[in-house]
C-alpha atoms as a PDB file:
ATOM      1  CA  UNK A   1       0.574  18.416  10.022  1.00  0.00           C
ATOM      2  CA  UNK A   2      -1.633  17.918   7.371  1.00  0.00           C
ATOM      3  CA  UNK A   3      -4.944  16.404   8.393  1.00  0.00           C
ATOM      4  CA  UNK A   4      -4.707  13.479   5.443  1.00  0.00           C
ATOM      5  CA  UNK A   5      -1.580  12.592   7.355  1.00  0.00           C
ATOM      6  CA  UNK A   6      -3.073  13.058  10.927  1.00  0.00           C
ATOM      7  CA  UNK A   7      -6.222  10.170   9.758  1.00  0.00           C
ATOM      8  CA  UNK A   8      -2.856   8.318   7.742  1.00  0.00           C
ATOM      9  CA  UNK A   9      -0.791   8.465  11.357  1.00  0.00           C
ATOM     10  CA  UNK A  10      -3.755   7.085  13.357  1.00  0.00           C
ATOM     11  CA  UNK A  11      -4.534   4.502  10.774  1.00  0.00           C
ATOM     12  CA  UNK A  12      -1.309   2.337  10.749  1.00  0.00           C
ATOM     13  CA  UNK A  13      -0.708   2.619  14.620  1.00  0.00           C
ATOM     14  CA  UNK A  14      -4.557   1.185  14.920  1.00  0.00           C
ATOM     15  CA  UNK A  15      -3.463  -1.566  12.586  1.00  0.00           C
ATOM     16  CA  UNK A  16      -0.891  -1.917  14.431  1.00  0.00           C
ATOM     17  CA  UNK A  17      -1.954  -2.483  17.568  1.00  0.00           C
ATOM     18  CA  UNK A  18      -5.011  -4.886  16.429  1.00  0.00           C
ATOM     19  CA  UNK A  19      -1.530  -6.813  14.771  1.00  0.00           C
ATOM     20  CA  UNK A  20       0.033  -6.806  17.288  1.00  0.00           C
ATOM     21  CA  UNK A  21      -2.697  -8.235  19.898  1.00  0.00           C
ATOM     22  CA  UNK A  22      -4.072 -10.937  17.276  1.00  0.00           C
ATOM     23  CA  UNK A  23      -0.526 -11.893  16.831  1.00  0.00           C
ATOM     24  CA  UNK A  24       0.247 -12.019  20.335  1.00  0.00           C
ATOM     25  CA  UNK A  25      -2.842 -13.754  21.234  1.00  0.00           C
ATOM     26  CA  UNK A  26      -2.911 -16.384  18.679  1.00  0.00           C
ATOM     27  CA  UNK A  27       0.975 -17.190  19.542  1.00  0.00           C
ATOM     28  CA  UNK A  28       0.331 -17.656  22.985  1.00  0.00           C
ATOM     29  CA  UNK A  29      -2.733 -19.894  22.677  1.00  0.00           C
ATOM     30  CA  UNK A  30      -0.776 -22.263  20.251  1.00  0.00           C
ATOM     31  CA  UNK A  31       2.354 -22.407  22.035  1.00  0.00           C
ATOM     32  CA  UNK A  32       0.425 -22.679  25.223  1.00  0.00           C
ATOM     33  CA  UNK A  33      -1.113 -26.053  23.708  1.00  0.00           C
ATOM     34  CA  UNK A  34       1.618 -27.833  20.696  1.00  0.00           C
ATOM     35  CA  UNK A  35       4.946 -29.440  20.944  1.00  0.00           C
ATOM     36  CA  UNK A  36       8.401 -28.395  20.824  1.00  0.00           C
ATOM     37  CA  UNK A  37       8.288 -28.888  16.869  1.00  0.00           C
ATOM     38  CA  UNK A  38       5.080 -26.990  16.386  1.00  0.00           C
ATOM     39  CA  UNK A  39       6.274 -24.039  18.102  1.00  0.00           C
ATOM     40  CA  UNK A  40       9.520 -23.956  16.536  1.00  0.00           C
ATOM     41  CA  UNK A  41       7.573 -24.052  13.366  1.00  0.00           C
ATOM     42  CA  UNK A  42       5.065 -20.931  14.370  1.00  0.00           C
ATOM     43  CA  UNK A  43       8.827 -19.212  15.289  1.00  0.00           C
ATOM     44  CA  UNK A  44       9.650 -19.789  11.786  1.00  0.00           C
ATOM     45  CA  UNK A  45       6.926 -18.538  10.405  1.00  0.00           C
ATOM     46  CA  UNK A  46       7.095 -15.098  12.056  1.00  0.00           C
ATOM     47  CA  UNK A  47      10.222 -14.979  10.871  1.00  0.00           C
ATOM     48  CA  UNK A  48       9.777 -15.760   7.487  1.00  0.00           C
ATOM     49  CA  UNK A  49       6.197 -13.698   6.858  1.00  0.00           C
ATOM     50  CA  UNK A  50       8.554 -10.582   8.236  1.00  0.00           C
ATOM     51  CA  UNK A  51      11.687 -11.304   5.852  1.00  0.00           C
ATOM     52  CA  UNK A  52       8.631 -11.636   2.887  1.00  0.00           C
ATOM     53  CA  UNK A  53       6.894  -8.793   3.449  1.00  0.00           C
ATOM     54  CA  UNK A  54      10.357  -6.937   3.847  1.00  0.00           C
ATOM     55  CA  UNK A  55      11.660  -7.879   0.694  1.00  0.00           C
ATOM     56  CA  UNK A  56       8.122  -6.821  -0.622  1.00  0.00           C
ATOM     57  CA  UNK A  57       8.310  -3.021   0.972  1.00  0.00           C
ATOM     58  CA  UNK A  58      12.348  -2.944  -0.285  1.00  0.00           C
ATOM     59  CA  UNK A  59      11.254  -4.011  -4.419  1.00  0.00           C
ATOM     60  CA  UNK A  60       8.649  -1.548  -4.420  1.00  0.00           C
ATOM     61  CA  UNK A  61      10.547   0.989  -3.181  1.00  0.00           C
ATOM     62  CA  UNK A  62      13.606   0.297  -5.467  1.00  0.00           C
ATOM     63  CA  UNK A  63      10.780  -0.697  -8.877  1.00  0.00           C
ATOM     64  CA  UNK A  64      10.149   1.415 -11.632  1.00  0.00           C
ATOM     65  CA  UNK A  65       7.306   1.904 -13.164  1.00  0.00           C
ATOM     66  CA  UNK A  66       8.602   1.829 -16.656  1.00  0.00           C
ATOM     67  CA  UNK A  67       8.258  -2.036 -17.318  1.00  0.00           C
ATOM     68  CA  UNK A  68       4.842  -2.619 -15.719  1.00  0.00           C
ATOM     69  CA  UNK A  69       3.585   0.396 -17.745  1.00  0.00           C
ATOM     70  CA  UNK A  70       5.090  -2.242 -20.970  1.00  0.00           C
ATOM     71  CA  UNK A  71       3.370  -5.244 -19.268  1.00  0.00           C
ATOM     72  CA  UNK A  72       0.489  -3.320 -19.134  1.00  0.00           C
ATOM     73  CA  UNK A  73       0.176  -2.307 -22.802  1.00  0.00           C
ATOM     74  CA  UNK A  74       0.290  -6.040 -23.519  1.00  0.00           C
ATOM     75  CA  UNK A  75      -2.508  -6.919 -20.922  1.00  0.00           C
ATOM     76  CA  UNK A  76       0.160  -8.975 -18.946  1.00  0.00           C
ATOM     77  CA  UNK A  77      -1.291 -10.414 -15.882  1.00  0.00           C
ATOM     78  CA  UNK A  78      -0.208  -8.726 -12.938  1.00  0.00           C
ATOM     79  CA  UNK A  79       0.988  -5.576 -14.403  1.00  0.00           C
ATOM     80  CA  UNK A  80      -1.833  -3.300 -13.363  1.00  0.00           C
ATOM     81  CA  UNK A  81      -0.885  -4.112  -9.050  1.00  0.00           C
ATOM     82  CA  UNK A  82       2.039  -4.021  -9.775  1.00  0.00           C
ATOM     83  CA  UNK A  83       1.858  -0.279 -10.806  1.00  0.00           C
ATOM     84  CA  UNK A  84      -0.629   0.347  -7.929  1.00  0.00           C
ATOM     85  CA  UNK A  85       1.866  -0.340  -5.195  1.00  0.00           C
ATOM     86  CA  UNK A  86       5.079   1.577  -7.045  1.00  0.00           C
ATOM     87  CA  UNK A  87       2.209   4.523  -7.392  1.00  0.00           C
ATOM     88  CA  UNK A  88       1.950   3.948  -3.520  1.00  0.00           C
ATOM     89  CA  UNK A  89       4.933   2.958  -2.615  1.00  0.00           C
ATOM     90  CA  UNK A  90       4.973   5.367   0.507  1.00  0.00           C
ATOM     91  CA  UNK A  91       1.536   3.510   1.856  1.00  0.00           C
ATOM     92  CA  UNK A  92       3.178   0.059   0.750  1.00  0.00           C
ATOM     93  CA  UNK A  93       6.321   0.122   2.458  1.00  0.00           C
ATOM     94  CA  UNK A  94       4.630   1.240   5.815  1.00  0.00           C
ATOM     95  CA  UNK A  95       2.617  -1.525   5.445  1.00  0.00           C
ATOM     96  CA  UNK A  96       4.940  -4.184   4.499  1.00  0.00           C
ATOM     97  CA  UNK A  97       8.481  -3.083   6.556  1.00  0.00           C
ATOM     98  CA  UNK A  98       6.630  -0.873   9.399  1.00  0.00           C
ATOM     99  CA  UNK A  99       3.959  -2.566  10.078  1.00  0.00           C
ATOM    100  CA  UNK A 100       4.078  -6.265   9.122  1.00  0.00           C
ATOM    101  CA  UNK A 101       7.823  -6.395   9.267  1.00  0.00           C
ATOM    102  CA  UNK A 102       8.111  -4.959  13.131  1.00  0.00           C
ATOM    103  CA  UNK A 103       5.326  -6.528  14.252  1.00  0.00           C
ATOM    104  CA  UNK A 104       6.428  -9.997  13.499  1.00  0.00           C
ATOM    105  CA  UNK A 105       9.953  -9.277  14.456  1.00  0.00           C
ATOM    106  CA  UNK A 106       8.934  -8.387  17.678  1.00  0.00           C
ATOM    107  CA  UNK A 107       6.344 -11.382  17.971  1.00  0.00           C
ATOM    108  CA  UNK A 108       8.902 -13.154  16.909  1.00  0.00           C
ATOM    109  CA  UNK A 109      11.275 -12.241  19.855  1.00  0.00           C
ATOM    110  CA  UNK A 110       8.470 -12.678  22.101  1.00  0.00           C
ATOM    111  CA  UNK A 111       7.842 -16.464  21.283  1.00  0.00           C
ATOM    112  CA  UNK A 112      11.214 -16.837  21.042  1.00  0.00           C
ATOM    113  CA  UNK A 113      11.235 -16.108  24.722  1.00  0.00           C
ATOM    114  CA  UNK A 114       7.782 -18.020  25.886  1.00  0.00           C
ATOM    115  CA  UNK A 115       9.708 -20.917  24.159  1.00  0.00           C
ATOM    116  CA  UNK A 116      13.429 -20.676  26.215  1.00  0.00           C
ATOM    117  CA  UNK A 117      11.011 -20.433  29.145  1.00  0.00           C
ATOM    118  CA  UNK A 118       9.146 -23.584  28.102  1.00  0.00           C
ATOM    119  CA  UNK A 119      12.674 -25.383  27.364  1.00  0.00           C
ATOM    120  CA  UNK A 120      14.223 -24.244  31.031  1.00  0.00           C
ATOM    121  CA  UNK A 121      10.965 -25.496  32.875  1.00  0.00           C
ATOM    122  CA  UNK A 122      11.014 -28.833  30.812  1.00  0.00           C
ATOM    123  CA  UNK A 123      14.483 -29.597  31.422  1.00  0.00           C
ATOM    124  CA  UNK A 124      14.573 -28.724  35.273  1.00  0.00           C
ATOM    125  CA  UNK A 125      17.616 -26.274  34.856  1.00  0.00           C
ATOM    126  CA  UNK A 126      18.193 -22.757  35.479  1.00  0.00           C
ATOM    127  CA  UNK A 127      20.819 -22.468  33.105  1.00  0.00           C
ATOM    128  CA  UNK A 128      20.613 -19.112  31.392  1.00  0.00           C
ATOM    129  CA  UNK A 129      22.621 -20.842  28.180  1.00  0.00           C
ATOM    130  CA  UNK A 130      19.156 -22.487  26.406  1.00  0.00           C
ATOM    131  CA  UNK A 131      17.360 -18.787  26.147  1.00  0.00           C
ATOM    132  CA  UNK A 132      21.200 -16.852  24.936  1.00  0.00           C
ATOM    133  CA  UNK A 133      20.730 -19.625  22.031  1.00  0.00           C
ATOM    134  CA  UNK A 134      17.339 -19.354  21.262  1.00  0.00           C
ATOM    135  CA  UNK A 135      17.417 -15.878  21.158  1.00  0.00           C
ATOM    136  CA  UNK A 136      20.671 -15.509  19.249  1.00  0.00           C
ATOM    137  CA  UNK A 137      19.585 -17.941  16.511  1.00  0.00           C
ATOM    138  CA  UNK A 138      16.301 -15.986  15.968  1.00  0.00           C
ATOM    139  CA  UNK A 139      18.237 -12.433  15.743  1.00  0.00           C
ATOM    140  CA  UNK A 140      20.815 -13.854  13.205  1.00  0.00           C
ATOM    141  CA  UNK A 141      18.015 -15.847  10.972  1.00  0.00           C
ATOM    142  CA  UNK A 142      15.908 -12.680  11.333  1.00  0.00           C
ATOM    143  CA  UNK A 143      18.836 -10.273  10.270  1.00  0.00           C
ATOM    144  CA  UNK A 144      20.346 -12.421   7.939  1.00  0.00           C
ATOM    145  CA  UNK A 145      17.551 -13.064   6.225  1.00  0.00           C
ATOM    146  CA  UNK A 146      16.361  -9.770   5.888  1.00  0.00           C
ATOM    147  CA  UNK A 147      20.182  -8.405   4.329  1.00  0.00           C
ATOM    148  CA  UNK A 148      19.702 -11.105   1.949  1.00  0.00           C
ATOM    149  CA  UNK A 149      16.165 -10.291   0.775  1.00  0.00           C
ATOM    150  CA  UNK A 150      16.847  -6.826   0.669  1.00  0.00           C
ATOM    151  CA  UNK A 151      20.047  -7.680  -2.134  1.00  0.00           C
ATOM    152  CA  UNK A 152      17.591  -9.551  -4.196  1.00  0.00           C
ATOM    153  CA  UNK A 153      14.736  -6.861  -3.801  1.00  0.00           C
ATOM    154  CA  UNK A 154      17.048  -4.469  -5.339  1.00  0.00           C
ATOM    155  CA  UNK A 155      18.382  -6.811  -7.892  1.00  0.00           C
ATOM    156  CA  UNK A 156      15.110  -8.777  -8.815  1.00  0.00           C
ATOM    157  CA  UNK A 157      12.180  -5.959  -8.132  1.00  0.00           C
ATOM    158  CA  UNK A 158      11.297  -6.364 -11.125  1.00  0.00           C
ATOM    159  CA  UNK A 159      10.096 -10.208 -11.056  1.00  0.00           C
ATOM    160  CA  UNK A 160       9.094  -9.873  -7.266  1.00  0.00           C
ATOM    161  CA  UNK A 161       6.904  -6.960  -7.892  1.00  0.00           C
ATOM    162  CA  UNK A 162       5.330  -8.742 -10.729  1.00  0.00           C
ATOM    163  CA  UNK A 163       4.843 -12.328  -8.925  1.00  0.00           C
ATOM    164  CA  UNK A 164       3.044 -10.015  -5.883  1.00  0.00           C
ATOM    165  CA  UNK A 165       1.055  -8.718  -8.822  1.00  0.00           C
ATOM    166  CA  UNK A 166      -0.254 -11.826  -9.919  1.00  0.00           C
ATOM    167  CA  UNK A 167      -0.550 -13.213  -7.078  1.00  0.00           C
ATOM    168  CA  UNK A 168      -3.030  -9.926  -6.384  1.00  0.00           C
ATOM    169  CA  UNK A 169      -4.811 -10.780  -9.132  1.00  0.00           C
ATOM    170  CA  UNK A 170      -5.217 -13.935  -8.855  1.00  0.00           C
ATOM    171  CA  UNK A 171      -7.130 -13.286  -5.354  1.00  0.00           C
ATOM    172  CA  UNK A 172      -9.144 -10.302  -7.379  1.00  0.00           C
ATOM    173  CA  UNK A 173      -7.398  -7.898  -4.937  1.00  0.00           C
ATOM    174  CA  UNK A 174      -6.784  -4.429  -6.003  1.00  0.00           C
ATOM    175  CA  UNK A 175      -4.738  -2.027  -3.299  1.00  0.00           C
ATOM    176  CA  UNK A 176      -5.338   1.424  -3.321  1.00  0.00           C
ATOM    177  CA  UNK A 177      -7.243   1.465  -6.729  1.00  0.00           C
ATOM    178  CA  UNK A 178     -10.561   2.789  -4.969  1.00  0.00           C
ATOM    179  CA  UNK A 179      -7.977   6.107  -4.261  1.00  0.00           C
ATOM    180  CA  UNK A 180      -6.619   6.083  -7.807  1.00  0.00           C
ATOM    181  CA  UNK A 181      -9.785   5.823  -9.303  1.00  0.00           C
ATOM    182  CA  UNK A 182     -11.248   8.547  -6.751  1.00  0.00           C
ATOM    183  CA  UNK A 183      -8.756  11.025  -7.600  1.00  0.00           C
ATOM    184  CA  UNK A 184      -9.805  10.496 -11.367  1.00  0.00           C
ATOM    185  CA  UNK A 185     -13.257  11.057 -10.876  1.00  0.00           C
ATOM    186  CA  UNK A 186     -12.141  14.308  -9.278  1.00  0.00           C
ATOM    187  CA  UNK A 187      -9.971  15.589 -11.933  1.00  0.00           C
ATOM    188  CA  UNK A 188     -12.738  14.223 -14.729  1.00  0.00           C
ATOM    189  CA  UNK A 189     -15.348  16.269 -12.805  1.00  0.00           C
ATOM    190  CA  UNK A 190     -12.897  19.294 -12.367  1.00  0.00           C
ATOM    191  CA  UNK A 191     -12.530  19.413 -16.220  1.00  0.00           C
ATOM    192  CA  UNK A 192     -16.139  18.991 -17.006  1.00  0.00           C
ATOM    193  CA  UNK A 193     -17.461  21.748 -14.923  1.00  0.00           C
ATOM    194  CA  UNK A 194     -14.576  24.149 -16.512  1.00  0.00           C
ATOM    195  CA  UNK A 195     -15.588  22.768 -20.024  1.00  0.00           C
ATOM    196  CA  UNK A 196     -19.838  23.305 -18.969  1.00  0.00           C
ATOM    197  CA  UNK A 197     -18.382  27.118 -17.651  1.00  0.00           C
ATOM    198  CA  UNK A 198     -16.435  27.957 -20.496  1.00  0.00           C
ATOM    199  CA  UNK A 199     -19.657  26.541 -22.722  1.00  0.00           C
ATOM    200  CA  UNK A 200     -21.859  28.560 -20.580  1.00  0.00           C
ATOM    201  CA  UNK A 201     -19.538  31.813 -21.336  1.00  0.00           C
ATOM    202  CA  UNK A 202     -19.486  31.566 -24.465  1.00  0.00           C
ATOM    203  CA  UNK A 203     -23.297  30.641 -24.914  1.00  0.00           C
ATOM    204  CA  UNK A 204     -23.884  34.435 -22.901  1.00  0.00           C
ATOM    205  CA  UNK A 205     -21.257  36.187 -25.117  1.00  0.00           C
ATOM    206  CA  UNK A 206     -23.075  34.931 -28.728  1.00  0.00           C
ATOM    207  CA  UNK A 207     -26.486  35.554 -27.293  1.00  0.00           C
ATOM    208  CA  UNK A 208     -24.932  39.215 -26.163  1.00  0.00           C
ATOM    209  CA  UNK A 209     -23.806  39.764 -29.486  1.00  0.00           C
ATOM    210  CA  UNK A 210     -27.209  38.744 -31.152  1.00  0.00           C
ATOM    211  CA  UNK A 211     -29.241  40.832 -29.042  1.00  0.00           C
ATOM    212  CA  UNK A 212     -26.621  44.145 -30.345  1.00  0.00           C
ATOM    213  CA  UNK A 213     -27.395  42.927 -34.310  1.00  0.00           C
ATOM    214  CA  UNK A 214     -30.737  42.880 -33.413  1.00  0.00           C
ATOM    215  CA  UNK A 215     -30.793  46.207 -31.920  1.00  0.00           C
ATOM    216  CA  UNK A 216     -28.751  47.788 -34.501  1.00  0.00           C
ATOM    217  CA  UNK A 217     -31.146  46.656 -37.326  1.00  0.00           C
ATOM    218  CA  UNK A 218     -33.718  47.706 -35.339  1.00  0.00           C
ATOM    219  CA  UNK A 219     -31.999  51.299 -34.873  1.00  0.00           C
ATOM    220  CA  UNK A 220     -31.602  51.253 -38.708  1.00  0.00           C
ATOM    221  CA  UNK A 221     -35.134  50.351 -39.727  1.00  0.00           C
ATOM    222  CA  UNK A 222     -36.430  53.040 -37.624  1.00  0.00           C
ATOM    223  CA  UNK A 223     -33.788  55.608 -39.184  1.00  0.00           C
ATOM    224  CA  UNK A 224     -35.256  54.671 -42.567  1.00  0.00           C
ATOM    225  CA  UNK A 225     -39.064  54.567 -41.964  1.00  0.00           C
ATOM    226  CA  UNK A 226     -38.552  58.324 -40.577  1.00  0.00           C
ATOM    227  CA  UNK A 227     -36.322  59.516 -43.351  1.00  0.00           C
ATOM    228  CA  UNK A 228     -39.319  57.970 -45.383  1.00  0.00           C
END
């Protein structure tokens, strides 16, 4: 394995983890504090930041670069981070459906539990019915929505990919662009030292060849003052 994907490998399951714990922890501390209707609603937002960022990693996968590279010619808003994530699609769907995606879905499942728990204790029952429904509605919401969003990823990457761009722009963010623009550099800097080289070659060869004129009149002249 390549040692770019080695640093890659170690770099998502690090953000991973750290997702994972702040996740974890900042669940727990809420729940362990709100209401019933506050941490239904921090359920439902795990579940709908994962079905988001899935539909996210699923249009960038399935986008082309073709209309963005239009958008672009006409300065469109959005169009330029738009084409960073197709040009990193790889990166971005890790992100987005690995990342993000399992990490709420599985933070998800976990308050979905702390919750049931919550629910048995407050109504004095040991009735295993109240955490089979909690944890049924979450899987089919989860699933559901995610087979949805993936059908209008693939039909609508288009306008997804370029509301994510704006939306990128608007917050002056620009993913991966320190990469694109580092690889340019390198080819820029590849082609001007070949260009100085080739210069440089050339340069040796015309001053070679002036030197042998020089020589050769010289040869001449003396040739003539002797036959003088």
């Amino acid at each position: 394995m390549k040692k770019t994907n080695l640093r890659w490998l170690f770099k998502i399951v690090f953000i991973s983890l750290v997702a994972s714990i702040v996740f974890t922890l900042a669940s727990t501390e809420i729940l362990g504090r709100a209401g019933y209707i506050v941490s239904f609603g921090v359920l439902a937002l795990f579940i709908v930041v994962g079905i988001i960022f899935d539909v996210i990693g699923v249009a960038v996968a399935a986008a082309s670069e073709a209309p963005f590279n239009a958008m672009a010619t006409r300065r469109q808003r959005g169009a330029t981070e738009a084409l960073l994530l197709i040009k990193n699609a790889e990166k971005v769907t890790c992100y987005t459906n690995d990342v993000v995606g399992d990490v709420t879905g599985i933070i998800s499942g976990t308050t979905a539990a702390l919750i049931a728990a919550r629910l048995v204790e407050g109504f004095h029952t040991e009735n295993f019915i109240i955490p089979v429904l909690i944890s049924a509605v979450v899987t089919g919401v989860t699933v559901g929505g995610k087979a949805i969003g993936k059908t209008l990823a693939f039909n609508k990457n288009v306008a997804i990919l370029h509301s994510v761009g704006k939306m990128l722009n608007f917050l002056r963010l620009k993913p991966f662009a320190k990469k694109v623009n580092t690889d340019k550099q390198a080819k820029s800097e590849k082609h001007d030292r070949a260009e100085k080289q080739a210069k440089s070659e050339k340069h040796d060869k015309t001053d070679k060849h002036v030197k042998l004129e020089k020589n050769d009149k010289a040869d001449k002249a003396d040739k003539s003052a002797k036959s003088k």
